[in-house]
C-alpha atoms as a PDB file:
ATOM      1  CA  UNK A   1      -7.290 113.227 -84.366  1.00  0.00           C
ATOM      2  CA  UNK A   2      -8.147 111.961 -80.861  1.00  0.00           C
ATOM      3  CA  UNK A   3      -5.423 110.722 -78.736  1.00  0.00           C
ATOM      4  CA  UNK A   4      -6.043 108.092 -75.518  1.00  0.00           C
ATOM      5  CA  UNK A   5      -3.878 109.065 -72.829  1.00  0.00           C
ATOM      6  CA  UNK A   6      -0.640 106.152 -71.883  1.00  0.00           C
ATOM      7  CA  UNK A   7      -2.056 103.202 -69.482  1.00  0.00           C
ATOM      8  CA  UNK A   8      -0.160 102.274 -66.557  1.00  0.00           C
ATOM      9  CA  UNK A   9       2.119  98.946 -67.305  1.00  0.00           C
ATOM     10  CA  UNK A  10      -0.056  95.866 -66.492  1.00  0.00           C
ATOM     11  CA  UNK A  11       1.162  93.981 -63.328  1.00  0.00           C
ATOM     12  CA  UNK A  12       2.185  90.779 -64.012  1.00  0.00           C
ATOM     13  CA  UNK A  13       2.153  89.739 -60.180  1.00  0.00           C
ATOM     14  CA  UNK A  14      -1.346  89.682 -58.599  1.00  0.00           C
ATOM     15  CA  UNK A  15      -1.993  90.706 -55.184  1.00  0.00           C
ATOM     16  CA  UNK A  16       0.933  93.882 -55.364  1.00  0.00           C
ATOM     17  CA  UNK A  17       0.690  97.190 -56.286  1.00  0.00           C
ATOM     18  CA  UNK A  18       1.922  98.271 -59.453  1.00  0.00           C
ATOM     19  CA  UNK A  19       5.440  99.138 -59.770  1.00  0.00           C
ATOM     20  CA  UNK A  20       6.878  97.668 -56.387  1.00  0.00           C
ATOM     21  CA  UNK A  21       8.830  94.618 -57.085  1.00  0.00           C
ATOM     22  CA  UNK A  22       8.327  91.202 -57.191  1.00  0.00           C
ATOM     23  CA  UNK A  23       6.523  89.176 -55.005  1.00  0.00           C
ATOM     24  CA  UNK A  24       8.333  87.916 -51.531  1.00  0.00           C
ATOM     25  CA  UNK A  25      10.342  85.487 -52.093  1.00  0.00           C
ATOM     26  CA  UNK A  26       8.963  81.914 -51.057  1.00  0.00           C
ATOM     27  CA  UNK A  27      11.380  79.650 -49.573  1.00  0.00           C
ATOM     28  CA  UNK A  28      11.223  75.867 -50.206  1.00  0.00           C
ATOM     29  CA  UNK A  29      10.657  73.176 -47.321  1.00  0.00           C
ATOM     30  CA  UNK A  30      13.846  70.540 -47.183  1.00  0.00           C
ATOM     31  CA  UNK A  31      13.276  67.033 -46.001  1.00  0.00           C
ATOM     32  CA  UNK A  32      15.623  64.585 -45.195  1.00  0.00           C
ATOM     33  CA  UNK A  33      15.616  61.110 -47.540  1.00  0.00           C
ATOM     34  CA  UNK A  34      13.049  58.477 -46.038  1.00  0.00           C
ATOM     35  CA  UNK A  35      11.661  61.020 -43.198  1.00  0.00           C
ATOM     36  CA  UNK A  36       8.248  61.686 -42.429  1.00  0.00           C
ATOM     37  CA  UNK A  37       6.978  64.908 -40.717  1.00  0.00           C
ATOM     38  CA  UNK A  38       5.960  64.143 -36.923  1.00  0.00           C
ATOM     39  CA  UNK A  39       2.447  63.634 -36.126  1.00  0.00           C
ATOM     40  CA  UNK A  40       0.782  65.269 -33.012  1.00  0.00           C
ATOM     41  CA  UNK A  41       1.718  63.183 -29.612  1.00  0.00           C
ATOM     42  CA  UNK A  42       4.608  61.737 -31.938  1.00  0.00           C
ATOM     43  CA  UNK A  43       8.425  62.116 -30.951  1.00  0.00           C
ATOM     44  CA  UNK A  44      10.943  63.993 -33.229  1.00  0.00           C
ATOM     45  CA  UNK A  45      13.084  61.100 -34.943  1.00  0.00           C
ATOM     46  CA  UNK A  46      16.525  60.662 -33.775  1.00  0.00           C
ATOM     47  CA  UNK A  47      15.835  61.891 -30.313  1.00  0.00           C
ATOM     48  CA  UNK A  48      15.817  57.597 -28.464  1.00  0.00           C
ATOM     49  CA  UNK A  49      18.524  59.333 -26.716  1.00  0.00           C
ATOM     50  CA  UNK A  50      16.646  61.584 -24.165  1.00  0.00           C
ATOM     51  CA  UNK A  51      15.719  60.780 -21.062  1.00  0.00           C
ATOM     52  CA  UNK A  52      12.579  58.210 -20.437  1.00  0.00           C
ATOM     53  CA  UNK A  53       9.853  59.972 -19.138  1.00  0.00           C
ATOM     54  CA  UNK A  54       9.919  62.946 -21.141  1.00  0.00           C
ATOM     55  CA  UNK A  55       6.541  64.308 -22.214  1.00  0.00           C
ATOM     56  CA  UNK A  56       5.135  64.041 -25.687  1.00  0.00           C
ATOM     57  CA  UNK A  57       3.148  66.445 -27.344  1.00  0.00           C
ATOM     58  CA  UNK A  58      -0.625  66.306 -27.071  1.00  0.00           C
ATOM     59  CA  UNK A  59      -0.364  64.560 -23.407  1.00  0.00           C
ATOM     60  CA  UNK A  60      -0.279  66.467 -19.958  1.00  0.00           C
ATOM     61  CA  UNK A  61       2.774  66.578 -18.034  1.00  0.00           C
ATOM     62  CA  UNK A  62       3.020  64.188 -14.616  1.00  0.00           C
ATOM     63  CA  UNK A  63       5.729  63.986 -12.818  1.00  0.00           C
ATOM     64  CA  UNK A  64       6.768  60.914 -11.005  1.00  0.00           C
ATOM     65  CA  UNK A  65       9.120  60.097  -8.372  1.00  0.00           C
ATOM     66  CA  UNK A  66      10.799  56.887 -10.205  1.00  0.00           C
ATOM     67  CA  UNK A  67      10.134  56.213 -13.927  1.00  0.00           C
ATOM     68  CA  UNK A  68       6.512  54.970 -14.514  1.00  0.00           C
ATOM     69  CA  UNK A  69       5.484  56.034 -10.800  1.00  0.00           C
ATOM     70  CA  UNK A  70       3.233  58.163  -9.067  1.00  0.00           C
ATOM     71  CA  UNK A  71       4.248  59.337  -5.717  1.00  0.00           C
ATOM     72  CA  UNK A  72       2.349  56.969  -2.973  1.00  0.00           C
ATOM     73  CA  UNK A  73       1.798  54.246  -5.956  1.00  0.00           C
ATOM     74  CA  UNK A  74       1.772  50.998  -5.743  1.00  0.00           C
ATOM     75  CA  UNK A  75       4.021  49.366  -8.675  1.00  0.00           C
ATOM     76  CA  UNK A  76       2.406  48.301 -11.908  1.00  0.00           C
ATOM     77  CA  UNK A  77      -1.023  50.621 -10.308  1.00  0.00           C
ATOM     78  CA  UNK A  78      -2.494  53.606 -12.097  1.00  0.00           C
ATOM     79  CA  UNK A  79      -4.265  56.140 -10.384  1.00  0.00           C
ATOM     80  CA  UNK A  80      -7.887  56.456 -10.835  1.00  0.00           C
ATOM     81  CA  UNK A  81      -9.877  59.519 -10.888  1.00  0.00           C
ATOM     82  CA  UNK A  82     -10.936  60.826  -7.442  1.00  0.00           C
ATOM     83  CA  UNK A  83      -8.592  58.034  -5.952  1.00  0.00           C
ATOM     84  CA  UNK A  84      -6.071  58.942  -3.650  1.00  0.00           C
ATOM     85  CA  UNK A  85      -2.691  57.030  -2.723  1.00  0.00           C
ATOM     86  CA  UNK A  86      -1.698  56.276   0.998  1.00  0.00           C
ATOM     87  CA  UNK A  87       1.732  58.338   1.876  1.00  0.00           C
ATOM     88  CA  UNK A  88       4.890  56.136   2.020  1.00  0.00           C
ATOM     89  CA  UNK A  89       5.223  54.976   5.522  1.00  0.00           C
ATOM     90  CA  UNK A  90       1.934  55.451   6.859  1.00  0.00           C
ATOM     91  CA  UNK A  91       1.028  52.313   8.349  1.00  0.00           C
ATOM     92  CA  UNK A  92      -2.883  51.047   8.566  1.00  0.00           C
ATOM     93  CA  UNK A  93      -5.081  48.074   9.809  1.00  0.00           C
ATOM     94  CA  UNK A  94      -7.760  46.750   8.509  1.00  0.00           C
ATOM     95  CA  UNK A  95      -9.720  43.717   9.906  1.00  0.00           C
ATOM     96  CA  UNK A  96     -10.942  40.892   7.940  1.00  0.00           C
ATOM     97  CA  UNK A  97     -13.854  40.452   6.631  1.00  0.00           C
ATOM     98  CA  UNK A  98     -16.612  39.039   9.056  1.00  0.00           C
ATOM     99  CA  UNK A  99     -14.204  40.249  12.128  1.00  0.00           C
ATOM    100  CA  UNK A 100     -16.177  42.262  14.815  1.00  0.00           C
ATOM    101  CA  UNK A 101     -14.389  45.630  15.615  1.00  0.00           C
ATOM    102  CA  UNK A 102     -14.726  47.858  18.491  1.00  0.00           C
ATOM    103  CA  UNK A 103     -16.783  50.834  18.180  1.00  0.00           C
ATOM    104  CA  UNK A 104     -15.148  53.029  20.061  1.00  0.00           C
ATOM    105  CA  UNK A 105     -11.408  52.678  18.431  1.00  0.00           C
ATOM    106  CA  UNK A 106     -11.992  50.346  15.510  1.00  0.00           C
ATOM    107  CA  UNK A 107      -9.565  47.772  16.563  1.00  0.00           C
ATOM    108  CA  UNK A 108      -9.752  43.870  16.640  1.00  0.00           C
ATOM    109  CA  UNK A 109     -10.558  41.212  17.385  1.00  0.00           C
ATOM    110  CA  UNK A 110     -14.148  42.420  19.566  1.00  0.00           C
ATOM    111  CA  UNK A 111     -16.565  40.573  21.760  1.00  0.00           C
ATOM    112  CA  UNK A 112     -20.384  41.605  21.946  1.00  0.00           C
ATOM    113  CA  UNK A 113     -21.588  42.555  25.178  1.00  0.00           C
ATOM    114  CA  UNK A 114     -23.119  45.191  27.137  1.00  0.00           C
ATOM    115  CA  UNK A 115     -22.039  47.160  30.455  1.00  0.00           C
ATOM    116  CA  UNK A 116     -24.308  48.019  32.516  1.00  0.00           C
ATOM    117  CA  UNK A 117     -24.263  51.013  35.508  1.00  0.00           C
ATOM    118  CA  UNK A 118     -26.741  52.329  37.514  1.00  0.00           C
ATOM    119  CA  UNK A 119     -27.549  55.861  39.857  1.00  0.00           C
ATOM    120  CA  UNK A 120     -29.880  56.587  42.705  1.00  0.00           C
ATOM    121  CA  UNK A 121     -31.695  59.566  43.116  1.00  0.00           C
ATOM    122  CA  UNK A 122     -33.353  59.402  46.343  1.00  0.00           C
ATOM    123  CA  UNK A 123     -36.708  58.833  44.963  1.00  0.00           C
ATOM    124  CA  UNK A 124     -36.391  58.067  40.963  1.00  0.00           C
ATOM    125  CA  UNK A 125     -33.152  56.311  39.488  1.00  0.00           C
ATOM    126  CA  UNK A 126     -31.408  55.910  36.304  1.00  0.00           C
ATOM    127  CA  UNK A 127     -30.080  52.836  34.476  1.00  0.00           C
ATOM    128  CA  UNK A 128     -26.811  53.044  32.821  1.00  0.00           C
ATOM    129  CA  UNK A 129     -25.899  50.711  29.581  1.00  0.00           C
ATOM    130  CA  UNK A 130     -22.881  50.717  26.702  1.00  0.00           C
ATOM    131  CA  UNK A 131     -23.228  48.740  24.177  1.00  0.00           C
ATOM    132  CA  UNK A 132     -20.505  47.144  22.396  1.00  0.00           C
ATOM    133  CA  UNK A 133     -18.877  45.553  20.119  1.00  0.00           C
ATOM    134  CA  UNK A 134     -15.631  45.824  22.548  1.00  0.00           C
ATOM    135  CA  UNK A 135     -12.074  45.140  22.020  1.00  0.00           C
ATOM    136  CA  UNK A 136     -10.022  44.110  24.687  1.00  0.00           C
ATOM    137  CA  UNK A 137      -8.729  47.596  25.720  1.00  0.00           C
ATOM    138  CA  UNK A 138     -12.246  49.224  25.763  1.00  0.00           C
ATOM    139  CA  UNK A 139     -13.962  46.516  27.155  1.00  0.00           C
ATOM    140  CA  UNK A 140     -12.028  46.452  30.490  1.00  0.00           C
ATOM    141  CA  UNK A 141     -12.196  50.196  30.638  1.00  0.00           C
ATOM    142  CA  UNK A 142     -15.861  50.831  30.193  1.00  0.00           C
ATOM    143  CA  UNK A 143     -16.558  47.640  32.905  1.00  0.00           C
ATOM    144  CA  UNK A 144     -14.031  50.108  35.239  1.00  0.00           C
ATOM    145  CA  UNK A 145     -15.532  53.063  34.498  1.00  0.00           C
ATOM    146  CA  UNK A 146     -19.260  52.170  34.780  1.00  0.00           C
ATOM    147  CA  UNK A 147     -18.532  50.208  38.176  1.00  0.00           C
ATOM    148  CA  UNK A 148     -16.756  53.091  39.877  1.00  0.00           C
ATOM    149  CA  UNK A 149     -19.424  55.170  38.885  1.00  0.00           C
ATOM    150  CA  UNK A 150     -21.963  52.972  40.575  1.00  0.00           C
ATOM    151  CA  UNK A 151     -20.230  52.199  43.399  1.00  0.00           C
ATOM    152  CA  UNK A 152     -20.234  55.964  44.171  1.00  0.00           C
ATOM    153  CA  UNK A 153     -24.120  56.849  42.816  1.00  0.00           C
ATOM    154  CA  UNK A 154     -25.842  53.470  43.152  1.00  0.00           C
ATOM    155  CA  UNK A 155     -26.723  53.665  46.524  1.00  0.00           C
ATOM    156  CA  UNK A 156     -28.661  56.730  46.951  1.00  0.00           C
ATOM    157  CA  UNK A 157     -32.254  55.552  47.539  1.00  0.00           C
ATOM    158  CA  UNK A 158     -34.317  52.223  49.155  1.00  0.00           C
ATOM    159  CA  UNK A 159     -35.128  50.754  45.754  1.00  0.00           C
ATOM    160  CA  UNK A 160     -31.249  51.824  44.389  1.00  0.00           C
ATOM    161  CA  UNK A 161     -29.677  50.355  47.550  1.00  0.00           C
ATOM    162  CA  UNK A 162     -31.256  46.510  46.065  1.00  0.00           C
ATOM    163  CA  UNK A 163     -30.646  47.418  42.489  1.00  0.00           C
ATOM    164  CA  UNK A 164     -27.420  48.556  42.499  1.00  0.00           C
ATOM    165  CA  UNK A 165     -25.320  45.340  43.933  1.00  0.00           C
ATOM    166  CA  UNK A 166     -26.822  43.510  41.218  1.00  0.00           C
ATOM    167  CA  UNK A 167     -26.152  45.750  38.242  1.00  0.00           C
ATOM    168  CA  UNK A 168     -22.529  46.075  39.547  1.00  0.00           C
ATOM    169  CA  UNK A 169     -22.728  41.896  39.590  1.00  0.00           C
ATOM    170  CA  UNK A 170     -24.333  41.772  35.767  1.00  0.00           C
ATOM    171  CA  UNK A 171     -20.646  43.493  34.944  1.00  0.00           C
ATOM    172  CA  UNK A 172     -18.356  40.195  35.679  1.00  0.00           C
ATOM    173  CA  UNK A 173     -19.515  38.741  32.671  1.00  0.00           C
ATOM    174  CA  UNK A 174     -18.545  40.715  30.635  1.00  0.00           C
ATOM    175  CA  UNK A 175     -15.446  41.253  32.266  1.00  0.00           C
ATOM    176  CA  UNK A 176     -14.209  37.438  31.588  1.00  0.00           C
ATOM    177  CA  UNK A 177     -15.250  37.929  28.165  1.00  0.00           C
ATOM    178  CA  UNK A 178     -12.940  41.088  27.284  1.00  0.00           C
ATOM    179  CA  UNK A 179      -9.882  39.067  29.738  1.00  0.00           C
ATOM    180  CA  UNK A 180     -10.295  36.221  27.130  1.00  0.00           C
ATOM    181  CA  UNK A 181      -9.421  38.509  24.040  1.00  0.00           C
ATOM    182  CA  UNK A 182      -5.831  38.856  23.137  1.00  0.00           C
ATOM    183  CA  UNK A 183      -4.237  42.245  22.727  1.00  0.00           C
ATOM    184  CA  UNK A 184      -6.261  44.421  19.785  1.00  0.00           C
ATOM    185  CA  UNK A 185      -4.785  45.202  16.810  1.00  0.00           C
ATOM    186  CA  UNK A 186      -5.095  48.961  16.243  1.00  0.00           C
ATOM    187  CA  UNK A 187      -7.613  50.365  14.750  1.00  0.00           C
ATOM    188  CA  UNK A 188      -7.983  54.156  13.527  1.00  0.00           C
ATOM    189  CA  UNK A 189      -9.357  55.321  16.928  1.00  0.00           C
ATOM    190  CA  UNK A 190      -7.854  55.881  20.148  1.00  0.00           C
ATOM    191  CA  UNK A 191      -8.571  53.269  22.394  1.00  0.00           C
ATOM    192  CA  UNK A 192      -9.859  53.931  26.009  1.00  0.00           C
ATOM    193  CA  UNK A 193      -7.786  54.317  28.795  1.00  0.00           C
ATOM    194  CA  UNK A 194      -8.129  50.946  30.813  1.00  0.00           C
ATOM    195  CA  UNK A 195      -6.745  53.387  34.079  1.00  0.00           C
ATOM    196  CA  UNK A 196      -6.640  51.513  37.783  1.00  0.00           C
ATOM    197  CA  UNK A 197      -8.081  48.172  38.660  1.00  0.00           C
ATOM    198  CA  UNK A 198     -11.639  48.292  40.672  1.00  0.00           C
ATOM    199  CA  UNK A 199      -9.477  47.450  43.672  1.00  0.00           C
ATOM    200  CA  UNK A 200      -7.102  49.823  43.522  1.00  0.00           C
ATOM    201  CA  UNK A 201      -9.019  53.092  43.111  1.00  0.00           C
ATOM    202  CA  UNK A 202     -11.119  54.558  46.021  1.00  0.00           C
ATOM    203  CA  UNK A 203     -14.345  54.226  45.153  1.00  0.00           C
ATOM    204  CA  UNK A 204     -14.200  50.507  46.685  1.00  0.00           C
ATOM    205  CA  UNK A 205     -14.517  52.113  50.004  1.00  0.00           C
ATOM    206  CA  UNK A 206     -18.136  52.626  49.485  1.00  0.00           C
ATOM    207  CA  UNK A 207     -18.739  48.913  49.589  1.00  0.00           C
ATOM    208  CA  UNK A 208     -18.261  49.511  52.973  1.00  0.00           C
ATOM    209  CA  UNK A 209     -21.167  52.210  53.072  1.00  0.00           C
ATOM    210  CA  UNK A 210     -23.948  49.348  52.662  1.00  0.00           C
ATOM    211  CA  UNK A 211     -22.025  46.916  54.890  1.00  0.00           C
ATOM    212  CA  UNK A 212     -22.358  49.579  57.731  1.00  0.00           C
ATOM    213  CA  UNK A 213     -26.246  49.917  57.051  1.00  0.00           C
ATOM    214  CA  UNK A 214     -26.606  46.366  57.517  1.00  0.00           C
ATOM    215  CA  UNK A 215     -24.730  46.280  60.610  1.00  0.00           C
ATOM    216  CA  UNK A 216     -26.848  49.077  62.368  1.00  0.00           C
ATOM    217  CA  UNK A 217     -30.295  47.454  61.399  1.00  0.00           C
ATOM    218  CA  UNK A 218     -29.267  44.413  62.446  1.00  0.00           C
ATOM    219  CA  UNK A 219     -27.674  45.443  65.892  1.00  0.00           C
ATOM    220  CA  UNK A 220     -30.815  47.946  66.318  1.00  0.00           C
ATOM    221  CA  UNK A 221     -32.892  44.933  66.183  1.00  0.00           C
ATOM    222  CA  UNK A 222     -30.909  42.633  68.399  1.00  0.00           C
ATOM    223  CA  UNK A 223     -31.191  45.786  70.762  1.00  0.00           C
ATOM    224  CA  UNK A 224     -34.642  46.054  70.319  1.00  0.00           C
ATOM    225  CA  UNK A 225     -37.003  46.130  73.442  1.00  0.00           C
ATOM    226  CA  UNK A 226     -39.230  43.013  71.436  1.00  0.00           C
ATOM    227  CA  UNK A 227     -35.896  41.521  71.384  1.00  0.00           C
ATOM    228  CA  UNK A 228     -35.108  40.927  75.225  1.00  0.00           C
ATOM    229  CA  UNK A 229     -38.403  41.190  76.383  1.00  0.00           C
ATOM    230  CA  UNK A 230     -38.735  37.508  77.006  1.00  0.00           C
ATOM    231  CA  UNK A 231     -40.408  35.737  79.772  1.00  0.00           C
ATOM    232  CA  UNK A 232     -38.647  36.389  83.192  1.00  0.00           C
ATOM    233  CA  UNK A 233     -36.720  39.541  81.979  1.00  0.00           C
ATOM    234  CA  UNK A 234     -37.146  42.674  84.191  1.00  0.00           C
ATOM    235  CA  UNK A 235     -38.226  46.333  82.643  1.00  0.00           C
ATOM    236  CA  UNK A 236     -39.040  49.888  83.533  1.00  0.00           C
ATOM    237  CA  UNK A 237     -41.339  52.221  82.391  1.00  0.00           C
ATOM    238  CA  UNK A 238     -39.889  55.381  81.371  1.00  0.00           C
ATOM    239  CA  UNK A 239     -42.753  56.826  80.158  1.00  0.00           C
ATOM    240  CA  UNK A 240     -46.525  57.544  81.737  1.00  0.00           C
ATOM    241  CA  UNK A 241     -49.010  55.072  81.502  1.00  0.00           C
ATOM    242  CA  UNK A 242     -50.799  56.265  78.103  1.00  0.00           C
ATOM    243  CA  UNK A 243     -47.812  56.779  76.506  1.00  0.00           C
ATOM    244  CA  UNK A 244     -45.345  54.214  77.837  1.00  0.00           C
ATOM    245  CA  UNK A 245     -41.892  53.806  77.045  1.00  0.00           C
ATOM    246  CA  UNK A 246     -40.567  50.613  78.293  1.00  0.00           C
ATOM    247  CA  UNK A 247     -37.430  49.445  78.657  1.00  0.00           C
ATOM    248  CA  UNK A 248     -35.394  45.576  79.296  1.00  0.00           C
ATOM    249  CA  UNK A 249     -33.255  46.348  82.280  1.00  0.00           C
ATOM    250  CA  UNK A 250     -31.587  43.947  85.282  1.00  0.00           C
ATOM    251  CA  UNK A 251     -33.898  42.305  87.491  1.00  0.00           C
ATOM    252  CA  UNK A 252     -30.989  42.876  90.337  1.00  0.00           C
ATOM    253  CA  UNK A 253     -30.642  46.942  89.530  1.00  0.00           C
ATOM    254  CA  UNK A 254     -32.841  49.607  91.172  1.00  0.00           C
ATOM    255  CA  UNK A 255     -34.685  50.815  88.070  1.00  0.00           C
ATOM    256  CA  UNK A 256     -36.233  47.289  87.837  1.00  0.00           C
ATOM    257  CA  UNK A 257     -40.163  47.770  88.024  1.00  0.00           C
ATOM    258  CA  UNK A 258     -42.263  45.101  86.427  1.00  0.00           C
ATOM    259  CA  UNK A 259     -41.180  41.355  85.731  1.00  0.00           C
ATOM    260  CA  UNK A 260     -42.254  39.717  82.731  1.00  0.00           C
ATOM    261  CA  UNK A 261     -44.891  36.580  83.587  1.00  0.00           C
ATOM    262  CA  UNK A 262     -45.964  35.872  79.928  1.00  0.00           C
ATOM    263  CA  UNK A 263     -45.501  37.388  76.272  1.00  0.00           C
ATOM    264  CA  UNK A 264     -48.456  37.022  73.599  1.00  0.00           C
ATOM    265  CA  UNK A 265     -46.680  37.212  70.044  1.00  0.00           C
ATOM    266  CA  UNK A 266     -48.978  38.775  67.363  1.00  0.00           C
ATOM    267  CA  UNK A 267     -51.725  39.997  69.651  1.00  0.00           C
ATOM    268  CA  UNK A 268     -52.571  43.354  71.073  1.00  0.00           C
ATOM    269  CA  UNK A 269     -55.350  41.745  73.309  1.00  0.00           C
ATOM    270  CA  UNK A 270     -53.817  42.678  77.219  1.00  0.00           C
ATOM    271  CA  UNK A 271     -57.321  40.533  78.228  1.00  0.00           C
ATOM    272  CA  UNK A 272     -55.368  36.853  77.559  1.00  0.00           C
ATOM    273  CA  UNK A 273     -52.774  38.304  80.903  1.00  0.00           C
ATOM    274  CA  UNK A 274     -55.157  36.953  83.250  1.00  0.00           C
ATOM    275  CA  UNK A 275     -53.811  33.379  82.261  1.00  0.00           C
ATOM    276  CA  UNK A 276     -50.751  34.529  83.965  1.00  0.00           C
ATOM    277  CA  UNK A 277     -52.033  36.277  86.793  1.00  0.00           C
ATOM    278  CA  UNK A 278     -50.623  39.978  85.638  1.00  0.00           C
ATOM    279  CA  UNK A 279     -50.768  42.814  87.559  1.00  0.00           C
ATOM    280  CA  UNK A 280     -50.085  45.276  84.253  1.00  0.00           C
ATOM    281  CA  UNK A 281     -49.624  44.830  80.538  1.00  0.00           C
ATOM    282  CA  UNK A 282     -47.599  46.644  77.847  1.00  0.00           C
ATOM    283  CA  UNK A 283     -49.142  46.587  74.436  1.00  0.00           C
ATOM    284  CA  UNK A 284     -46.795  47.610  71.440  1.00  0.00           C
ATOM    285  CA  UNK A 285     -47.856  47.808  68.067  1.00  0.00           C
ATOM    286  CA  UNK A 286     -45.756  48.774  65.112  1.00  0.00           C
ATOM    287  CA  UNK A 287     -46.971  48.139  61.529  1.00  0.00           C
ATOM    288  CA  UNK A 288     -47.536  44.927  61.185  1.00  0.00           C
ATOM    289  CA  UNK A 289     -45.477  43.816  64.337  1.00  0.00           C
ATOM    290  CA  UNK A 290     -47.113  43.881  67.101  1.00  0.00           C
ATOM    291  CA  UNK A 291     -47.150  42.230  70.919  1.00  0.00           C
ATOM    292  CA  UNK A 292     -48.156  41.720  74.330  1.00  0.00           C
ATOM    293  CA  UNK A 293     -46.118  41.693  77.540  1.00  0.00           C
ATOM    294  CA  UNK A 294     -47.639  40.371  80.963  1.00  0.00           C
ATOM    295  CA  UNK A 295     -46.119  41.967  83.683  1.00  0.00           C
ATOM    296  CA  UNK A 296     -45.903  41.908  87.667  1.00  0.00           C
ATOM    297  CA  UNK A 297     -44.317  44.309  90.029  1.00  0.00           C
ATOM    298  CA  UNK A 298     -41.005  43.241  91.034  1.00  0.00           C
ATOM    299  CA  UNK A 299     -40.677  42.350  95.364  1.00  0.00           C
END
């Protein structure tokens, strides 16, 4: 008679071996009466006792300075992204809209103009201009600055010597128009540094440089032998007689040679002396000047 050998005792828990127990135990999930389980970005009921603010679940933390505000933000104004808050006590202008500001500090009110300076080079020159919009403050400083730069490099040359007075003259407009703004309102530049008046600094000394010029041409010419050589008016030659140099002198003195009988303006022809009865001539010629003196030797 065949035999089958004993079978192992079915387990009656799936998912464990044979012959180790019963399954882990499985504890049950209490609830309190009429309360729901919290939903994510929900508070916990029975916590409207902690402090406002507090983050919920689901939303990042900020943290603000007072309750519902960001450090820097205005009240009842929510940051946007990219957008940054002024700090507290920082204080800025801004001018309204349509109002000219300057370009140099930003400030206003501004005027329109330009300022104008100029430099001599001998030969060539240079002219100078800054264009506005000016406030007050930069206005009167560039109309400083560009004058006492002229008045020291404007005069170098013929051409700069005309030029120059009247670029420095161009300025004074200008000049009433910044007086007749009030004081600027800052702006988020650094305004120019007005420094000393014109009148006060010493570049106003070389006014006196062109003055001086003046004077010399003018008492050169008054000097000048075309100048005195008038009828009756004694002279000397200094020189030999094809390359004479002569010279107004007193008829009572020693050096007195030759006495002037006539003078033909605008004429190098010596023939027209024999109206007077001359015993010499002196011819001078320069450029587009030119003369005749009739002469006779002085008794």
């Amino acid at each position: 008679m065949t035999t089958s050998p004993p079978q192992p005792p079915q387990n009656p828990y799936p998912g464990q071996p044979a012959g180790y127990g019963p399954p882990p135990q499985q504890f049950p999930q209490y609830t309190q009466p009429d309360q729901q389980q919290p939903q994510p970005g929900q508070q916990y009921p029975g916590r409207q006792g902690q402090q406002q603010g507090q983050q919920q679940y689901g939303q990042p933390y900020q943290q603000a300075s007072q309750p519902g505000q960001y450090p820097g933000q205005y009240p009842g104004q929510q940051p946007q992204y990219g957008q940054s808050f002024p700090q507290q006590g920082a204080q800025q202008s801004f001018a309204p809209q349509g109002q000219l500001t300057c370009r140099f500090c930003g400030g206003y009110p501004a005027a329109e103009a330009t300022v104008r300076g100029h430099q001599g080079m001998i030969v060539l020159m240079r002219f100078l201009k800054l264009q506005g919009p000016f406030c007050r403050t930069c206005g009167i400083a560039s109309v400083r600055d560009m004058t006492s730069k002229s008045l020291w490099q404007g005069w170098w040359g013929v051409g700069s010597s005309i030029v120059n007075p009247i670029t420095m003259l161009m300025n004074i407009g200008p000049m009433q128009k910044f007086k007749s703004l009030p004081e600027p309102q800052p702006g988020p530049g650094r305004p120019m540094n007005p420094g000393k008046p014109l009148f006060q600094r010493p570049a106003m000394l070389m006014l006196l440089l062109p003055i001086a010029v003046i004077a010399l041409i003018v008492f050169a010419n008054l000097n000048s032998t075309e100048a005195k050589a008038n009828v009756g008016a004694c002279v000397v030659n200094n020189g030999t007689s094809t390359n004479p140099d002569v010279k107004v002198v007193d008829c009572t003195s020693l050096e007195a040679e030759y006495k002037i009988v006539g003078k033909i303006d605008d004429s190098t022809d010596d023939t027209q002396c024999e109206q007077y009865n001359a015993e010499a001539s002196y011819v001078s010629q320069d450029g587009s000047n030119k003369y005749t003196l009739c002469l006779v030797h002085v008794k």
